[in-house]
N, C-alpha and C. Protein backbone atom coordinates (compact mmCIF):
# COMPACT_ATOMS: atom_id res chain seq x y z
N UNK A 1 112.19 191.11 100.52
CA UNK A 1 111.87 192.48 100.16
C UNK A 1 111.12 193.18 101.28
N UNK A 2 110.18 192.51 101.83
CA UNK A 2 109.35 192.96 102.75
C UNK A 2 110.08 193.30 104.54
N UNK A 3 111.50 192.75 104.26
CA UNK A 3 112.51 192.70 105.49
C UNK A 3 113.48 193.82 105.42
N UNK A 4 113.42 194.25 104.31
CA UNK A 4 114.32 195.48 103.82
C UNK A 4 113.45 196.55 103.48
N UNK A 5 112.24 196.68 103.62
CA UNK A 5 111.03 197.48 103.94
C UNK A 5 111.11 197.94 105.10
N UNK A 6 110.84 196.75 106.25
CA UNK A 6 111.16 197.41 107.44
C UNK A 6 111.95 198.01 107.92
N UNK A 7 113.23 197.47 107.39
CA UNK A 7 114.57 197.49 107.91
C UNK A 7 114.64 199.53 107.87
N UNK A 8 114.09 199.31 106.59
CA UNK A 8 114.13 201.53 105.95
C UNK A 8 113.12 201.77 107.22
N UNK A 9 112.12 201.33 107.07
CA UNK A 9 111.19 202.40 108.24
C UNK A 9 112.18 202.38 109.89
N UNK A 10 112.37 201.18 110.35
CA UNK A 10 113.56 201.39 111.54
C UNK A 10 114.62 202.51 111.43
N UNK A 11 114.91 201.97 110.20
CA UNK A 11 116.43 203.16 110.44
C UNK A 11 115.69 204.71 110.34
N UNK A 12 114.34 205.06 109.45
CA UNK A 12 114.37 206.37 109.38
C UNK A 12 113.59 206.67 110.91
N UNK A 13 113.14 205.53 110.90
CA UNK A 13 112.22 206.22 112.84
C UNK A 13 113.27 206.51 113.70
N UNK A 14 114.32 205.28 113.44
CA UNK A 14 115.42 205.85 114.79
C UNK A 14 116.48 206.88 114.56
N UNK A 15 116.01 207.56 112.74
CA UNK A 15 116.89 209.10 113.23
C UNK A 15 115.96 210.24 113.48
N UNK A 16 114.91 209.69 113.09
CA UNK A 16 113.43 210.72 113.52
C UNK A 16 114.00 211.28 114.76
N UNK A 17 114.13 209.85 115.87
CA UNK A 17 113.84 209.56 117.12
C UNK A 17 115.09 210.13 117.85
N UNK A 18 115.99 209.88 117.28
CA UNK A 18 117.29 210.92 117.81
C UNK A 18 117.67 212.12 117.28
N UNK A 19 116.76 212.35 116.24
CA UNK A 19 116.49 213.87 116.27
C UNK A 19 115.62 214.85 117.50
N UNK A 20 114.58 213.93 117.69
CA UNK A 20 113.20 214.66 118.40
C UNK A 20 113.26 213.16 119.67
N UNK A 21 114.39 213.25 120.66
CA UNK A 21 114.16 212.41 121.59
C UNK A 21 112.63 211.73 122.29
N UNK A 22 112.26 212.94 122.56
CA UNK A 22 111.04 213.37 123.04
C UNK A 22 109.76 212.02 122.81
N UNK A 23 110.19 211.96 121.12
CA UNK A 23 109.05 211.84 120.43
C UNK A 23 109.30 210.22 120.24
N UNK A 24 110.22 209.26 121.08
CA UNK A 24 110.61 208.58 120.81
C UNK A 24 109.62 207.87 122.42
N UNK A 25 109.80 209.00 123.37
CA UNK A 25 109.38 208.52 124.63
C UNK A 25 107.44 208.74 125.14
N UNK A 26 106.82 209.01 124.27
CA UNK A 26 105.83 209.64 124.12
C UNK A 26 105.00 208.40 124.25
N UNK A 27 105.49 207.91 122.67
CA UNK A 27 104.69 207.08 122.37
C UNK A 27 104.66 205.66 122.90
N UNK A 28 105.86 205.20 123.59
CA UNK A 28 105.77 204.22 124.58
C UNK A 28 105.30 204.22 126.07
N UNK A 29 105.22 205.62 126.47
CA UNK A 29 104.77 205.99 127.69
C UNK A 29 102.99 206.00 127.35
N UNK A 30 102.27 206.59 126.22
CA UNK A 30 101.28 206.48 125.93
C UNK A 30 100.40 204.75 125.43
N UNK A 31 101.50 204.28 125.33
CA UNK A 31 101.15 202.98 124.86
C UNK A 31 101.28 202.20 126.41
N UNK A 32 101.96 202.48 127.06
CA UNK A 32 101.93 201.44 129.02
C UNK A 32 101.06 202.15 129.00
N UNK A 33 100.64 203.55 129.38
CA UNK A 33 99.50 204.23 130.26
C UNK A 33 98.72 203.25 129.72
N UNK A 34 98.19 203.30 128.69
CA UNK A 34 96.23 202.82 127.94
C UNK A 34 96.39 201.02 128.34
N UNK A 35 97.63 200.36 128.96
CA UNK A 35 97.89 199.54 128.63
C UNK A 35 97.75 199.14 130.38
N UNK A 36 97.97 199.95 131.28
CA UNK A 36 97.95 200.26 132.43
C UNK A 36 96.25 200.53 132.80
N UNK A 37 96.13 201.30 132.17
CA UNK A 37 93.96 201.72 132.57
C UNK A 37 93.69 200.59 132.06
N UNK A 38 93.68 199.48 130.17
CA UNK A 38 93.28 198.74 130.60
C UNK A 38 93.19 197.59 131.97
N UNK A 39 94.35 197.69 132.77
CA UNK A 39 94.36 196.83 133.74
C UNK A 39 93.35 196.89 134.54
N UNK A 40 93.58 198.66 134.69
CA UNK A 40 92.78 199.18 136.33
C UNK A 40 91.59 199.02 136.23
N UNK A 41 91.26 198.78 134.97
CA UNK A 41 89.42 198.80 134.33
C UNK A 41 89.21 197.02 134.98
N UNK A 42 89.67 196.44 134.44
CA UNK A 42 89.51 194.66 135.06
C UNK A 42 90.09 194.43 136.52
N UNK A 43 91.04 195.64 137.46
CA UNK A 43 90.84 194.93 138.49
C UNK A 43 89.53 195.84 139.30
N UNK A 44 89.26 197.16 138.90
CA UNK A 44 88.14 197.03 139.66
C UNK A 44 86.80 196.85 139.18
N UNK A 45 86.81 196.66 137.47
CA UNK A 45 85.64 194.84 137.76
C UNK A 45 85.49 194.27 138.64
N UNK A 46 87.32 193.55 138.74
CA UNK A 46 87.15 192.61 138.81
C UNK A 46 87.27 192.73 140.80
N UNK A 47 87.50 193.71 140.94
CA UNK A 47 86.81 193.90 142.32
C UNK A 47 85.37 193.92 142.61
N UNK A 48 84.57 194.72 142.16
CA UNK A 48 83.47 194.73 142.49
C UNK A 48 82.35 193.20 142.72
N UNK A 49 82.91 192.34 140.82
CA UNK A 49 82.50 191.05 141.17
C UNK A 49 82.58 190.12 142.50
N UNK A 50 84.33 190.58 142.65
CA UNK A 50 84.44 189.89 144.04
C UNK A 50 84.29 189.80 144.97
N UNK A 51 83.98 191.12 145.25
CA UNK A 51 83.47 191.80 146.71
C UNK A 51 82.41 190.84 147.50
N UNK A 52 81.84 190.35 146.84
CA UNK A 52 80.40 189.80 147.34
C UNK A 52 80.93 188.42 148.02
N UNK A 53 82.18 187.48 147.51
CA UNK A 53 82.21 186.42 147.90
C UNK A 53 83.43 186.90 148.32
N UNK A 54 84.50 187.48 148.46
CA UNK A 54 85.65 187.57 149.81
C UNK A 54 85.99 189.30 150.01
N UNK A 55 85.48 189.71 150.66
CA UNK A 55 85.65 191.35 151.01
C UNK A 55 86.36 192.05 150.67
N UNK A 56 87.87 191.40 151.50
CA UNK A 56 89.09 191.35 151.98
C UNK A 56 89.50 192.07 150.14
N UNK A 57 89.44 190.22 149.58
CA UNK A 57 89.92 190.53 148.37
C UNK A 57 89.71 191.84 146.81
N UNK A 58 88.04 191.93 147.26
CA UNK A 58 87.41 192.63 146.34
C UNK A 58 87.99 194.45 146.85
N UNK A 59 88.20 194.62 148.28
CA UNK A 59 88.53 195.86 148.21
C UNK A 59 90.20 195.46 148.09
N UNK A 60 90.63 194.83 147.96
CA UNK A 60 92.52 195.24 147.62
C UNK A 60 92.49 194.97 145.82
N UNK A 61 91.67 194.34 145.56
CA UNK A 61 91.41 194.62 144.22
C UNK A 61 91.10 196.18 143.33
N UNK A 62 90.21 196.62 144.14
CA UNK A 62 89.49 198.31 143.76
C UNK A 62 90.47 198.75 144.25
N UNK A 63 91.58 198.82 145.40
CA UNK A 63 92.37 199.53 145.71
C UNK A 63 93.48 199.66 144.67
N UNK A 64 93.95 198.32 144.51
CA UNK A 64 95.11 198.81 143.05
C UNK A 64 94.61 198.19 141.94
N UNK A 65 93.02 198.69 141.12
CA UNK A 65 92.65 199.30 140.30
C UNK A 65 92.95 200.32 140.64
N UNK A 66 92.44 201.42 141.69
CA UNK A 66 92.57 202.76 141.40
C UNK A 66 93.72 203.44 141.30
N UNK A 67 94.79 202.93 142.06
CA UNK A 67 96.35 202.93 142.22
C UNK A 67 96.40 202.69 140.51
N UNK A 68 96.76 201.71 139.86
CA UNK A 68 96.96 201.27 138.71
C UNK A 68 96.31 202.54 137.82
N UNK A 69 95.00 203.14 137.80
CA UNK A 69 94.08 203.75 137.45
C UNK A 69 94.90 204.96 137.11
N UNK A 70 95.29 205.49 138.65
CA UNK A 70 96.20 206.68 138.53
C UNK A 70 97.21 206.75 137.60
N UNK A 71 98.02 206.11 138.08
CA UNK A 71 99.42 205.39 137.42
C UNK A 71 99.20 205.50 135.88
N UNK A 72 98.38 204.82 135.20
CA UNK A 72 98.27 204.62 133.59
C UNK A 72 97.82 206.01 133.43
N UNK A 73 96.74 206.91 134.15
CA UNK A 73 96.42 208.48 133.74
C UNK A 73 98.35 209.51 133.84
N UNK A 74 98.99 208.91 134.36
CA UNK A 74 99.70 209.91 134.27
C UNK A 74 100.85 209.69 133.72
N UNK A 75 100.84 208.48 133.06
CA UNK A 75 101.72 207.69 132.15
C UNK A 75 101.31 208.32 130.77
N UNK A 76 100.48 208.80 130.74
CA UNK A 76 99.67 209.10 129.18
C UNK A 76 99.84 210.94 129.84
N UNK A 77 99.75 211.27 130.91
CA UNK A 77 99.99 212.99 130.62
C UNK A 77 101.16 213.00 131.31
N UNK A 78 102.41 212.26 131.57
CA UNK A 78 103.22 213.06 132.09
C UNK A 78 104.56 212.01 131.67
N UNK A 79 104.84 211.66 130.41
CA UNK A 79 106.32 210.87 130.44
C UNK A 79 107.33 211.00 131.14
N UNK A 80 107.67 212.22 131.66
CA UNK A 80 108.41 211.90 132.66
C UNK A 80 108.38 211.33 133.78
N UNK A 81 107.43 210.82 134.30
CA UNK A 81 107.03 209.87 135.37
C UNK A 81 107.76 208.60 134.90
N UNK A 82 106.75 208.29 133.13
CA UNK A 82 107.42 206.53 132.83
C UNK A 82 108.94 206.67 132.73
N UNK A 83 109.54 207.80 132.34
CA UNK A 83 111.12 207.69 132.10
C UNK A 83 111.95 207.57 134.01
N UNK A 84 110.97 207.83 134.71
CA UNK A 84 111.77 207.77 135.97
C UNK A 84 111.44 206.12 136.06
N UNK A 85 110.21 205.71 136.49
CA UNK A 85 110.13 204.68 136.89
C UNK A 85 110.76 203.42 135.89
N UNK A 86 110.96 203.65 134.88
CA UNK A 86 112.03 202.98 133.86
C UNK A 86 113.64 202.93 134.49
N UNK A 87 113.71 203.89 134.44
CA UNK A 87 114.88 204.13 135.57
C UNK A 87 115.04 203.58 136.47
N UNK A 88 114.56 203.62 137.86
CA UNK A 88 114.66 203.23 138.79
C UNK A 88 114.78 201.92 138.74
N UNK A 89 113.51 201.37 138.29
CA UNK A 89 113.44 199.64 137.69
C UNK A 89 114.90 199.01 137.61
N UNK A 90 115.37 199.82 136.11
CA UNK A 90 116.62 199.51 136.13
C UNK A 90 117.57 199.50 136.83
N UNK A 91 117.45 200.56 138.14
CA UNK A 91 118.68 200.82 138.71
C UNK A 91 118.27 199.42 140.23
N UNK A 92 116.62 199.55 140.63
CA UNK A 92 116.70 198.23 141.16
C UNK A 92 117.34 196.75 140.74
N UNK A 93 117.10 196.83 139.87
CA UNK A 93 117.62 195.17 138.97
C UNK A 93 119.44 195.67 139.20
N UNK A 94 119.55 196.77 138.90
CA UNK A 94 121.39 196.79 139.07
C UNK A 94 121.75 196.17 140.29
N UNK A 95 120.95 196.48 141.10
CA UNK A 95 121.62 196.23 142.78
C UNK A 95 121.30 194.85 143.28
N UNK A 96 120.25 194.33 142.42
CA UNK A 96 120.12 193.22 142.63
C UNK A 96 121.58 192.03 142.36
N UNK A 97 121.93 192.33 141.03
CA UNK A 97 123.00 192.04 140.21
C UNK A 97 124.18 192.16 140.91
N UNK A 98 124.16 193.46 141.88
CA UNK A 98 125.38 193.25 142.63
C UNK A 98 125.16 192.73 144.08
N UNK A 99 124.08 192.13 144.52
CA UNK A 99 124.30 191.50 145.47
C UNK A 99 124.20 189.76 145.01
N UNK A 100 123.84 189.91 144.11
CA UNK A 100 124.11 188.51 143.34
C UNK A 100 125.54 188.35 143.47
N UNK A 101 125.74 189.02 142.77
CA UNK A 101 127.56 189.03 141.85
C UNK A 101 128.15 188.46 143.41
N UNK A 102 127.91 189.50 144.65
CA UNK A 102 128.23 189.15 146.20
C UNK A 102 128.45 187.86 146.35
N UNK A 103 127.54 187.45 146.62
CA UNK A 103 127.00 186.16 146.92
C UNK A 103 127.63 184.95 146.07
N UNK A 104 127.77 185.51 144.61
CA UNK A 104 128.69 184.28 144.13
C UNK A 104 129.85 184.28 144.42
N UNK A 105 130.99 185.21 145.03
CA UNK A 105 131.95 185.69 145.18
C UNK A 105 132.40 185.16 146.57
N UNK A 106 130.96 185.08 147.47
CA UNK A 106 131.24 184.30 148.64
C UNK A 106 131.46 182.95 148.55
N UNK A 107 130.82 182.67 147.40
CA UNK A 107 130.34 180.95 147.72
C UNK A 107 131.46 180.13 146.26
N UNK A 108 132.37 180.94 146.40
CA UNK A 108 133.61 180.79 145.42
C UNK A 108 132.97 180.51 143.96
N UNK A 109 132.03 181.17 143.64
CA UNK A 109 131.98 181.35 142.20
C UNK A 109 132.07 182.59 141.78
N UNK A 110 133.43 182.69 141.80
CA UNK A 110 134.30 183.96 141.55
C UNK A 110 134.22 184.63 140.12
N UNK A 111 134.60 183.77 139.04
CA UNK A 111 133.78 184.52 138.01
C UNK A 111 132.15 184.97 137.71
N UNK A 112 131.36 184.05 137.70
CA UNK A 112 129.94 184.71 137.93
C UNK A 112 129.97 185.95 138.81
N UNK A 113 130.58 185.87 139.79
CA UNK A 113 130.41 186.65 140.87
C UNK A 113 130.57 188.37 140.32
N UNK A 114 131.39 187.99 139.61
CA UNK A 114 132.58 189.39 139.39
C UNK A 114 131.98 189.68 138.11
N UNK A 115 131.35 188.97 136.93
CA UNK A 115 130.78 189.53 135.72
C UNK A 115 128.60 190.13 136.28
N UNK A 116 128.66 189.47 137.62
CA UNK A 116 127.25 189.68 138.04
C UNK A 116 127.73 191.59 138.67
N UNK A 117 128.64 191.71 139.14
CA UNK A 117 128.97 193.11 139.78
C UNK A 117 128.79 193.98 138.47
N UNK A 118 130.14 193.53 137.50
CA UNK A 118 129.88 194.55 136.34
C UNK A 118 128.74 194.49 136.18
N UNK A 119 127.79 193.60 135.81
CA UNK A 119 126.66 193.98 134.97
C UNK A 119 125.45 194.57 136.02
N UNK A 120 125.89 194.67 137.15
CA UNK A 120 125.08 195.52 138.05
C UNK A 120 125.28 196.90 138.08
N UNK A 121 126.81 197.11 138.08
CA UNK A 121 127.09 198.33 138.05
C UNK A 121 126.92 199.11 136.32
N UNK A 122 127.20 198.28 135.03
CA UNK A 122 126.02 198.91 134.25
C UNK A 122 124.96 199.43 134.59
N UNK A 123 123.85 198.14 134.87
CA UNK A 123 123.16 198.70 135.02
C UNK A 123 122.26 199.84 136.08
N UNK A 124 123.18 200.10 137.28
CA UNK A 124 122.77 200.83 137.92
C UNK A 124 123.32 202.46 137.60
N UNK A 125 124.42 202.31 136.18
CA UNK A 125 124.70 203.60 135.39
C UNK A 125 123.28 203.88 134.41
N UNK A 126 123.03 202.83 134.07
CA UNK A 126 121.91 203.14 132.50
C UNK A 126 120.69 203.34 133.80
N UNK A 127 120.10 202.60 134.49
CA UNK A 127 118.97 203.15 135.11
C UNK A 127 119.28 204.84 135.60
N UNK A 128 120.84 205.51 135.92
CA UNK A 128 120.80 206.66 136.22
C UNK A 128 120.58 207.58 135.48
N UNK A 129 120.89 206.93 134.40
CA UNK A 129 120.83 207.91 132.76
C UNK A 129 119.55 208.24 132.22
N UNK A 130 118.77 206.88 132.42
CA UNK A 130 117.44 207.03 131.46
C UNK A 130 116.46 207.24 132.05
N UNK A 131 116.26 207.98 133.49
CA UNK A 131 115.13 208.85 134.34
C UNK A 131 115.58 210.16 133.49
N UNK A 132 115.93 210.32 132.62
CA UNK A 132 115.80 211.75 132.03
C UNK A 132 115.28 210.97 130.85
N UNK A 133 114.76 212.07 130.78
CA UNK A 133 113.14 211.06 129.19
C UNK A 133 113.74 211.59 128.17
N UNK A 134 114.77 212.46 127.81
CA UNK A 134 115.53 212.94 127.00
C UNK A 134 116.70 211.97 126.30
N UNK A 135 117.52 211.31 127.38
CA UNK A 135 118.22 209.97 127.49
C UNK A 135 117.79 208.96 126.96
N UNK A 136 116.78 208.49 127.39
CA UNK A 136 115.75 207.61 127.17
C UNK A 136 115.61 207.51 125.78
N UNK A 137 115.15 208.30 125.32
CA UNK A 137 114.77 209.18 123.56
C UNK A 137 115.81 208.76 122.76
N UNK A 138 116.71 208.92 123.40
CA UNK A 138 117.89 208.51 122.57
C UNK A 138 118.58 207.54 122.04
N UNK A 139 118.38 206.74 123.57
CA UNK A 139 118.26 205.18 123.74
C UNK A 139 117.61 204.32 122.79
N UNK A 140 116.05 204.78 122.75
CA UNK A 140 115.14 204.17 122.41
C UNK A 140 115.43 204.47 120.61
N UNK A 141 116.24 206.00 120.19
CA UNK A 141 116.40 206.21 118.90
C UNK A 141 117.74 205.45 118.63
N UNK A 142 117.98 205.28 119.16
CA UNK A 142 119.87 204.32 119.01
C UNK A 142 119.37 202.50 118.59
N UNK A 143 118.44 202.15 119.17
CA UNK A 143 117.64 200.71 119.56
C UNK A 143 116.97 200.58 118.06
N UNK A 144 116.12 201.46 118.04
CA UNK A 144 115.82 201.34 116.17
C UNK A 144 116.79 201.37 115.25
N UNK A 145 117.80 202.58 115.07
CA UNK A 145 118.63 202.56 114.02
C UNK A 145 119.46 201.25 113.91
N UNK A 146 119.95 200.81 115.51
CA UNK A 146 120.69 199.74 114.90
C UNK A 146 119.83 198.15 114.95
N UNK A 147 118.34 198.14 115.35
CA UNK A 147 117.49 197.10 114.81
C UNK A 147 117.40 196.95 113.07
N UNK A 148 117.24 198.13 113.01
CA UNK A 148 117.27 198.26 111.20
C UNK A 148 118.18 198.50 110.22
N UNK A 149 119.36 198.52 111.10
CA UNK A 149 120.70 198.37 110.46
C UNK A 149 121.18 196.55 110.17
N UNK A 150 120.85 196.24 111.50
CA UNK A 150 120.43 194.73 111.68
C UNK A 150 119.96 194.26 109.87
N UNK A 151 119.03 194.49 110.77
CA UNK A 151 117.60 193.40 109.62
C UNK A 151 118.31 193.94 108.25
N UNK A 152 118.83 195.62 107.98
CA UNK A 152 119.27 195.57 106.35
C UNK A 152 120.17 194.56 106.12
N UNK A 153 121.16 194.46 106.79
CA UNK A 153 122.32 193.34 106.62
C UNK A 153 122.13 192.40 106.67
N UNK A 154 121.27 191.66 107.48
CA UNK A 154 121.04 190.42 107.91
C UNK A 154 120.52 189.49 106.38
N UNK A 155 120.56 188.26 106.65
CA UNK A 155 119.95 187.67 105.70
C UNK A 155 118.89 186.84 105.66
């Protein structure tokens, strides 16, 4: 009962969520930011602690705290930042995939090779798609409805 509970709140968030894209990307971009400052808060702690016993380390520590610092402040005021760098991510990992796919193709593992390309070149389509936080929204509202389409059916 308690699985077909959820299953209703999924499906109605993910037509919320592909109604009001937006509102789908908000709250995961607000949830990395705070999730991000907590970091930047412990590395430049955890710089300052260190400073005293290796220099070197304690200032590249405070350095990406404050880097990190930034980063999580503008993850929380500006989602379109997290919907790019979501993006990109993805579209790095695509290219990775196709120099994989390469490489098996050289070394005669021709199928790996050739299902590592497709799935590079996916994903270097979906990383192009979902730097629009609008996309994204949609994504992320498509990902619920059919999680909770899931779990209703499932047993």
């Amino acid at each position: 009962m308690q699985k077909m509970g959820i299953a209703i709140i999924l499906i109605i968030f993910g037509l919320i969520v592909l109604a009001f894209p937006i509102l789908g990307v908000i709250p995961i971009a607000l949830i990395t930011g705070g999730l991000i400052l907590l970091f930047s808060m412990g590395l430049l702690l955890g710089g300052i602690f260190v400073i005293n016993e290796n220099i070197f380390l304690g200032i590249l520590m405070i350095i990406l705290g404050l880097l990190a610092l930034v980063i999580g402040i503008e993850f929380i005021f500006n989602p379109d930042l997290f919907a790019f760098l979501a993006g990109l991510l993805i579209y790095i990992i695509g290219i990775f995939f196709i120099i994989i796919g390469i490489m098996g193709i050289i070394t005669n593992s021709s199928w790996n090779g050739v299902f590592s390309i497709i799935m590079g070149l996916l994903y270097i389509i979906l990383g192009s798609i979902i730097t629009n936080p609008l996309h994204l929204g949609i994504l992320i509202g498509l990902w619920l409805l059919i999680m909770g389409i899931i779990m209703l059916f499932a047993k």
